[in-house]
C-alpha atoms as a PDB file:
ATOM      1  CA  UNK A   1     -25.699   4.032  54.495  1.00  0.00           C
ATOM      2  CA  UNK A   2     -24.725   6.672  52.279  1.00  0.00           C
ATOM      3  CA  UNK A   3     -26.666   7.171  49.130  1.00  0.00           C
ATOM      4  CA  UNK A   4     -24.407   9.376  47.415  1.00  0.00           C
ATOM      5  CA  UNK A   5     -21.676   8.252  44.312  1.00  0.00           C
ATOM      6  CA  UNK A   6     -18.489   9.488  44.225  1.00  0.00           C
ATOM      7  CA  UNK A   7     -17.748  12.065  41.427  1.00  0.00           C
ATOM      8  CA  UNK A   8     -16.381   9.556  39.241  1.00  0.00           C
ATOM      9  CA  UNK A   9     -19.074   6.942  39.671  1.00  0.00           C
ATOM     10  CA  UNK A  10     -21.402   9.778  38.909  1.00  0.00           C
ATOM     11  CA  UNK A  11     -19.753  10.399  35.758  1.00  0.00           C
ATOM     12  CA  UNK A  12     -19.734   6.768  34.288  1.00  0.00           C
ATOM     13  CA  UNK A  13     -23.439   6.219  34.789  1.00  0.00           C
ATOM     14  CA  UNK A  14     -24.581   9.842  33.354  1.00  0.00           C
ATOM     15  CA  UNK A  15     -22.172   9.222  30.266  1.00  0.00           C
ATOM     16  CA  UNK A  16     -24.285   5.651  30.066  1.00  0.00           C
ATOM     17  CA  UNK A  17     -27.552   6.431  30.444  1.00  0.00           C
ATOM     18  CA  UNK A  18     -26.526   9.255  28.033  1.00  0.00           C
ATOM     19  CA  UNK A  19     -25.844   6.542  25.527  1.00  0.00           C
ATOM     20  CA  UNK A  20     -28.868   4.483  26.292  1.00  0.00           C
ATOM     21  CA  UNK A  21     -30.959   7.464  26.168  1.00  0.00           C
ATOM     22  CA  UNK A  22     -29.076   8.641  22.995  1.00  0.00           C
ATOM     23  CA  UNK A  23     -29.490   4.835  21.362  1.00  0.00           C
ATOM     24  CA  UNK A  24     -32.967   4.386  22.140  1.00  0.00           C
ATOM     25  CA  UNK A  25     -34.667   7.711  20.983  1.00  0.00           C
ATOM     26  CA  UNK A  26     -38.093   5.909  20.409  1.00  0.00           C
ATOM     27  CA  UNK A  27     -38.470   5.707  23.700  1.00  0.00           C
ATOM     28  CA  UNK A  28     -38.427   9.522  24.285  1.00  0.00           C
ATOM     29  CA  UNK A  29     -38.230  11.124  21.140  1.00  0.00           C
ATOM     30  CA  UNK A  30     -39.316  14.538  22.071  1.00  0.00           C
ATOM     31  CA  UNK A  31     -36.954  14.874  25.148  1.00  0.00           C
ATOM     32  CA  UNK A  32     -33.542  16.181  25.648  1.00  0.00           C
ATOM     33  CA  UNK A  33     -30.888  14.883  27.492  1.00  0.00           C
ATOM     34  CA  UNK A  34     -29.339  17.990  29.302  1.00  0.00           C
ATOM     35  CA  UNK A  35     -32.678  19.019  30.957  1.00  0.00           C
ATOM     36  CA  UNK A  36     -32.485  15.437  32.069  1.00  0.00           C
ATOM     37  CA  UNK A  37     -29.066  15.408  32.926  1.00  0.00           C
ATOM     38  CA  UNK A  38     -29.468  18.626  35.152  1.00  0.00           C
ATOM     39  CA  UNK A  39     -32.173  17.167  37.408  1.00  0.00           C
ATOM     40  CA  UNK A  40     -30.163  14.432  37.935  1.00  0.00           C
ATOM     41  CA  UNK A  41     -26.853  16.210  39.252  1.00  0.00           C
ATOM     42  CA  UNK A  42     -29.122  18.250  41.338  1.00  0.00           C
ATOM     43  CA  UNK A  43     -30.389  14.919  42.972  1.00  0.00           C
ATOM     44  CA  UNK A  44     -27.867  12.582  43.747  1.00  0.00           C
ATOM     45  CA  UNK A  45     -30.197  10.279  46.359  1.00  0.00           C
ATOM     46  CA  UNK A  46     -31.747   9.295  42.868  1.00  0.00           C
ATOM     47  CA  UNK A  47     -28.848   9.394  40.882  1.00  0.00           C
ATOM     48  CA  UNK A  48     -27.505   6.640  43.475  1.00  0.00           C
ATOM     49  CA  UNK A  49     -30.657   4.690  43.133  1.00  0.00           C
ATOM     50  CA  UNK A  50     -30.279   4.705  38.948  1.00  0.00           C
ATOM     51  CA  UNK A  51     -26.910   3.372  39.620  1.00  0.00           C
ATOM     52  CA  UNK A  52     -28.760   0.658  41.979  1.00  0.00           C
ATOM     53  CA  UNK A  53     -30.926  -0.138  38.649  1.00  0.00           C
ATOM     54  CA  UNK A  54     -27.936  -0.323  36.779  1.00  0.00           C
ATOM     55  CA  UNK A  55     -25.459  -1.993  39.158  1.00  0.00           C
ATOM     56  CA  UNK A  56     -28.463  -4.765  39.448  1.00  0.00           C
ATOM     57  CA  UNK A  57     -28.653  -5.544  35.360  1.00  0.00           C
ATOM     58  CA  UNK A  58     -31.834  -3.371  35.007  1.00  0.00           C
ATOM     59  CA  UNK A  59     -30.208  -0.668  31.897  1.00  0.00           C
ATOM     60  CA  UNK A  60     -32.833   2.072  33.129  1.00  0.00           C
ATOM     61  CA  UNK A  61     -33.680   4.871  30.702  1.00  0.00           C
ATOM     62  CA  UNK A  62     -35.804   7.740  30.520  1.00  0.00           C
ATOM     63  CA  UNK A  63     -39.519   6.672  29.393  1.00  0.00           C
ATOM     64  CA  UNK A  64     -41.673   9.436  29.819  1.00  0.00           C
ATOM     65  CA  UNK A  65     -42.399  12.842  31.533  1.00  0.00           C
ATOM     66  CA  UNK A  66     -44.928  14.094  34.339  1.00  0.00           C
ATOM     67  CA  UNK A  67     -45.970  17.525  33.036  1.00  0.00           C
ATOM     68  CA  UNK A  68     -48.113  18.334  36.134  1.00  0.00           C
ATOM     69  CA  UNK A  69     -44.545  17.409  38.349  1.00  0.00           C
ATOM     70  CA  UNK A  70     -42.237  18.192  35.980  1.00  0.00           C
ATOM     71  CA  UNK A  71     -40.450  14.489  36.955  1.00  0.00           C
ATOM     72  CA  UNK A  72     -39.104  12.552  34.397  1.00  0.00           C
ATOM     73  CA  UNK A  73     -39.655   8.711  34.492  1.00  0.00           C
ATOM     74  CA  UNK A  74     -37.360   6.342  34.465  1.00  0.00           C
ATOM     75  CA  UNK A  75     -38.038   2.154  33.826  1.00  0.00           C
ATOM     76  CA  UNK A  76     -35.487  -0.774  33.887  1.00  0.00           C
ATOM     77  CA  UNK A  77     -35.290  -1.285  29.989  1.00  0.00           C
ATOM     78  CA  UNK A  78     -33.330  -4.622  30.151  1.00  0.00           C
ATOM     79  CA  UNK A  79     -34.420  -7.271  27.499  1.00  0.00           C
ATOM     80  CA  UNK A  80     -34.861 -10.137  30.187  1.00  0.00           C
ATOM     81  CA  UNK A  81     -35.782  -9.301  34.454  1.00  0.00           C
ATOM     82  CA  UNK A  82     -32.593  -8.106  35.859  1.00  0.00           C
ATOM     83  CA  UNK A  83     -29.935 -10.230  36.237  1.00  0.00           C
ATOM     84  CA  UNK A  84     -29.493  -9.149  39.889  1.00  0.00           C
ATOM     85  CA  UNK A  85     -32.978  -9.130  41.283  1.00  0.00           C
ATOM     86  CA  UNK A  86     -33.842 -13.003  40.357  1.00  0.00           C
ATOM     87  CA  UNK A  87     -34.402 -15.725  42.376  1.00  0.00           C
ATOM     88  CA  UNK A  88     -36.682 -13.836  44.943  1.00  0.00           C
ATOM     89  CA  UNK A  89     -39.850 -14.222  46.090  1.00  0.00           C
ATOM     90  CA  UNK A  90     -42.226 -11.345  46.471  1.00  0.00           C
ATOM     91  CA  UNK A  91     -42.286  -9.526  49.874  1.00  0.00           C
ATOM     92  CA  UNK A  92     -40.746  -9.842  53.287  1.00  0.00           C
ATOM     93  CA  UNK A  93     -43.508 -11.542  54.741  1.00  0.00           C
ATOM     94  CA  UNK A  94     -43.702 -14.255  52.112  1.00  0.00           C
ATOM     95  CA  UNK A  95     -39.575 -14.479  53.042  1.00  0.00           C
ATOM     96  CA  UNK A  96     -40.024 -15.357  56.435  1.00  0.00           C
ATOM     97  CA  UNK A  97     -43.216 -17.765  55.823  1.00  0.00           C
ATOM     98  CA  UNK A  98     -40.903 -19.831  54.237  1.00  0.00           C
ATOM     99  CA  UNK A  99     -39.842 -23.089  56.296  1.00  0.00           C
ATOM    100  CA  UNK A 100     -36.887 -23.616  53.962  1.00  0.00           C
ATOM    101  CA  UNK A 101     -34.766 -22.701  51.175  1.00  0.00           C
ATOM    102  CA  UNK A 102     -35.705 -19.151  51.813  1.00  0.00           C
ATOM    103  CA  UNK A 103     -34.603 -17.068  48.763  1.00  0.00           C
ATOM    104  CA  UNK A 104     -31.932 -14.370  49.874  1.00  0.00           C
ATOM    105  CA  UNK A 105     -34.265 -11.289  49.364  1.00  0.00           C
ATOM    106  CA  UNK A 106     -37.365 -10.072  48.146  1.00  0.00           C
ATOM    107  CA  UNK A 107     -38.541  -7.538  45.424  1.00  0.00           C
ATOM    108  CA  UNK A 108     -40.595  -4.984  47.495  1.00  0.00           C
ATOM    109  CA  UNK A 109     -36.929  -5.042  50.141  1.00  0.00           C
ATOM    110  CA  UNK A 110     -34.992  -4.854  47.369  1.00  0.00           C
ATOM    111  CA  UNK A 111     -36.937  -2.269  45.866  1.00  0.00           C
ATOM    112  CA  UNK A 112     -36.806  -0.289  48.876  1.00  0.00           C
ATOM    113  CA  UNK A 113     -33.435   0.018  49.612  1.00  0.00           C
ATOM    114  CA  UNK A 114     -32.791   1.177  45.945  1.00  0.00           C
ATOM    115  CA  UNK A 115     -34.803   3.426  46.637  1.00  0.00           C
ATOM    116  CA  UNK A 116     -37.490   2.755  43.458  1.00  0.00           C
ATOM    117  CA  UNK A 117     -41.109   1.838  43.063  1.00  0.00           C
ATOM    118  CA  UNK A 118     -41.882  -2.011  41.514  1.00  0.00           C
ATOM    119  CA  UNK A 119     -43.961  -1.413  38.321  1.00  0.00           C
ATOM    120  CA  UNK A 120     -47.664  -1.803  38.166  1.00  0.00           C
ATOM    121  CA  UNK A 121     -49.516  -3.774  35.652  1.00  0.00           C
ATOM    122  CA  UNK A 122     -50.369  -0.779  34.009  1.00  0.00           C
ATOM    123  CA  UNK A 123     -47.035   0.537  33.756  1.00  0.00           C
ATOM    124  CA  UNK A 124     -46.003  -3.089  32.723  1.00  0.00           C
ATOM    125  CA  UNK A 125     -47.554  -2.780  29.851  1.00  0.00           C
ATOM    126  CA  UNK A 126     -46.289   0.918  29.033  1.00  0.00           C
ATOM    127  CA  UNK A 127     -43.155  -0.356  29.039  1.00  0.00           C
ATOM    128  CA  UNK A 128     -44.017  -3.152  26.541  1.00  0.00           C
ATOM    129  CA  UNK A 129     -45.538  -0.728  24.130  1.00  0.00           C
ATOM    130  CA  UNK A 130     -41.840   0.357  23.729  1.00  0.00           C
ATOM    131  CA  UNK A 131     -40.697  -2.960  22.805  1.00  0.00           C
ATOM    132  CA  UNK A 132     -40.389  -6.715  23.860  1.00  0.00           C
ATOM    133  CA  UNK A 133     -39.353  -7.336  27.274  1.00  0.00           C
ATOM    134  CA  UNK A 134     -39.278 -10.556  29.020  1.00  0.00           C
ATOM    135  CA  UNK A 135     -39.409 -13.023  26.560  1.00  0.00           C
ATOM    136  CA  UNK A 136     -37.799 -15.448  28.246  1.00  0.00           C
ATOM    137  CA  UNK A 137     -38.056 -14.282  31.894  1.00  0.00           C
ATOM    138  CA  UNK A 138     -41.027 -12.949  34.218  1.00  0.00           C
ATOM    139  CA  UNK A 139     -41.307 -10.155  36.491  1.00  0.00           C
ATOM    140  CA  UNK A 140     -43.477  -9.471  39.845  1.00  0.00           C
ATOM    141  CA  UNK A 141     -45.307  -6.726  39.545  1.00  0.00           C
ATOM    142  CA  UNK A 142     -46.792  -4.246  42.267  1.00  0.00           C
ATOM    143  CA  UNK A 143     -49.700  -6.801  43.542  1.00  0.00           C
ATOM    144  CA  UNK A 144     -52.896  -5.584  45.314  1.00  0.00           C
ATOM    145  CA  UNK A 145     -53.717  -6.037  48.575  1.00  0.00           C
ATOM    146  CA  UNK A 146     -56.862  -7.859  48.556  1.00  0.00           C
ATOM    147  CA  UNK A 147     -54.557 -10.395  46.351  1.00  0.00           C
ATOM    148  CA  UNK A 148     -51.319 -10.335  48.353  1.00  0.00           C
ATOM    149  CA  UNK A 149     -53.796 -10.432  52.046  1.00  0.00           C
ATOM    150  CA  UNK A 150     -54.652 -14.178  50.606  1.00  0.00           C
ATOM    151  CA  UNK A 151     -51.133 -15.184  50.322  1.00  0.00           C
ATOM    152  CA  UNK A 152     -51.013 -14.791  46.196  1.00  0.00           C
ATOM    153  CA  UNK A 153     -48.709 -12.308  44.225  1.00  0.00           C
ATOM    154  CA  UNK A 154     -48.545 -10.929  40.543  1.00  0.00           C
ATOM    155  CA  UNK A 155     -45.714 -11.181  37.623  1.00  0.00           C
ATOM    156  CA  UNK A 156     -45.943 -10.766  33.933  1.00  0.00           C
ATOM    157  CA  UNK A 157     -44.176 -11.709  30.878  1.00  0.00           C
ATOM    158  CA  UNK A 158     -44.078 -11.591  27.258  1.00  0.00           C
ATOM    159  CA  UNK A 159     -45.106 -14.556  24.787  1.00  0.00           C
ATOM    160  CA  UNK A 160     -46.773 -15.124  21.736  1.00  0.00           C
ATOM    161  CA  UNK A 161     -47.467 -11.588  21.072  1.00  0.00           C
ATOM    162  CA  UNK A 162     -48.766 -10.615  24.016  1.00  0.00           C
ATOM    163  CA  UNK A 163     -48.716  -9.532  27.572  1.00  0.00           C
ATOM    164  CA  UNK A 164     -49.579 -12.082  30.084  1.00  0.00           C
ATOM    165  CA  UNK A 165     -50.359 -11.475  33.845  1.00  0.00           C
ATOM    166  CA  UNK A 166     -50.070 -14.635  36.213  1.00  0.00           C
ATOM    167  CA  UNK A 167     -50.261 -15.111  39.867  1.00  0.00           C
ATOM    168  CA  UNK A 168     -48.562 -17.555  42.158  1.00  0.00           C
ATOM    169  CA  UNK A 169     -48.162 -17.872  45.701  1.00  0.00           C
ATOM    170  CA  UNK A 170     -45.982 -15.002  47.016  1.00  0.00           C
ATOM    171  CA  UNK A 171     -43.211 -17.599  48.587  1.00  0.00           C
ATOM    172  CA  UNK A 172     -42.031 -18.389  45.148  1.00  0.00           C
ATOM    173  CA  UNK A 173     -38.919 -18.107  43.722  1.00  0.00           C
ATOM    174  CA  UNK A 174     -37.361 -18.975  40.255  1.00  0.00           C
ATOM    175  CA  UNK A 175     -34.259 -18.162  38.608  1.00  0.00           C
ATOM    176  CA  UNK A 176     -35.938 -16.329  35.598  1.00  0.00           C
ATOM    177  CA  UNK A 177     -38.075 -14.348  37.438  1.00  0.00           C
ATOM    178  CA  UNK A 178     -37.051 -10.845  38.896  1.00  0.00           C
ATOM    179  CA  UNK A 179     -38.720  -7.298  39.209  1.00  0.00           C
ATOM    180  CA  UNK A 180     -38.634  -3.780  36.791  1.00  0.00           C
ATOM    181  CA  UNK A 181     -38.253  -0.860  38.796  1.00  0.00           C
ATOM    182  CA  UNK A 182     -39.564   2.987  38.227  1.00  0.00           C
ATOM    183  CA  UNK A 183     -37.950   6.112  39.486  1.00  0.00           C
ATOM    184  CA  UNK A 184     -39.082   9.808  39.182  1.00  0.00           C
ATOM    185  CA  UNK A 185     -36.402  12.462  38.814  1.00  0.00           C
END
């Protein structure tokens, strides 16, 4: 498969993550759009994968910068999980040990073939220093091994204040919970 837009598609996501970035300056007040904007026509693999962010409800937008790679650092900024990454479980393997009413994907495939990196718990909680996310949904987060080798997986969510980190077997599914994503550009 192709991971390239078409000049047009390419023009309606740069015009709205130009308005997201423009909207939400808190998030990266000391950057500038058109130094952003020019990595991203010289990349189009992950200008295709933002549009995979977007496409899938996630409303990415420009969070911070890596001076040492000079990458700038994109999360899904959506209020709630994205819309079109619920209802999954957590990895392929936890997929196929299911016996029935498998879930149609999983967030680590699904993050692969966007072409993005699931967030970790510490960049979970990054992203809620720049506001409240997931009040009323959950999201997995990158699990470790040691955790994932006996069967469990990670999510998080926002109540009461705070940040809350849960596991639960890596099988489940449930209509409010999803995955963030992270690219570099």
């Amino acid at each position: 498969m192709k991971k390239e837009l078409s000049p047009k598609q390419s023009e309606e996501l740069l015009n709205t993550l130009k308005t997201r970035f423009e909207k939400n300056k808190k998030r990266h007040e000391d950057f500038e759009w058109l130094k952003i904007q020019t990595k991203l026509e010289a990349n189009t693999e992950k200008l295709w994968s933002l549009n995979e962010m977007e496409e899938t409800g996630g409303e990415p937008d420009v969070i911070g910068h890596d001076k040492n790679t000079d990458e700038y650092i994109f999360y899904d900024c959506s209020a709630e999980t994205p819309k079109g990454r619920r209802s999954i479980c957590y990895d392929h393997e936890a997929l196929e040990a299911r016996k029935e009413h498998k879930p149609k994907n999983s967030a680590i495939n699904m993050a692969a073939i966007m072409g993005i990196s699931i967030l970790t718990e510490e960049e979970y909680k990054a992203l809620q220093q720049l506001g409240n996310f997931d009040a009323k949904s959950s999201s997995w987060i990158k699990t470790p091994v040691d955790i994932r080798k006996l069967g469990g997986a990670i999510f998080c969510d926002y109540r009461y204040g705070t940040v809350f980190v849960y596991h639960n077997g890596a099988d489940s599914y449930y209509a409010v919970r999803g995955f963030r994503g992270s690219l570099r550009v």
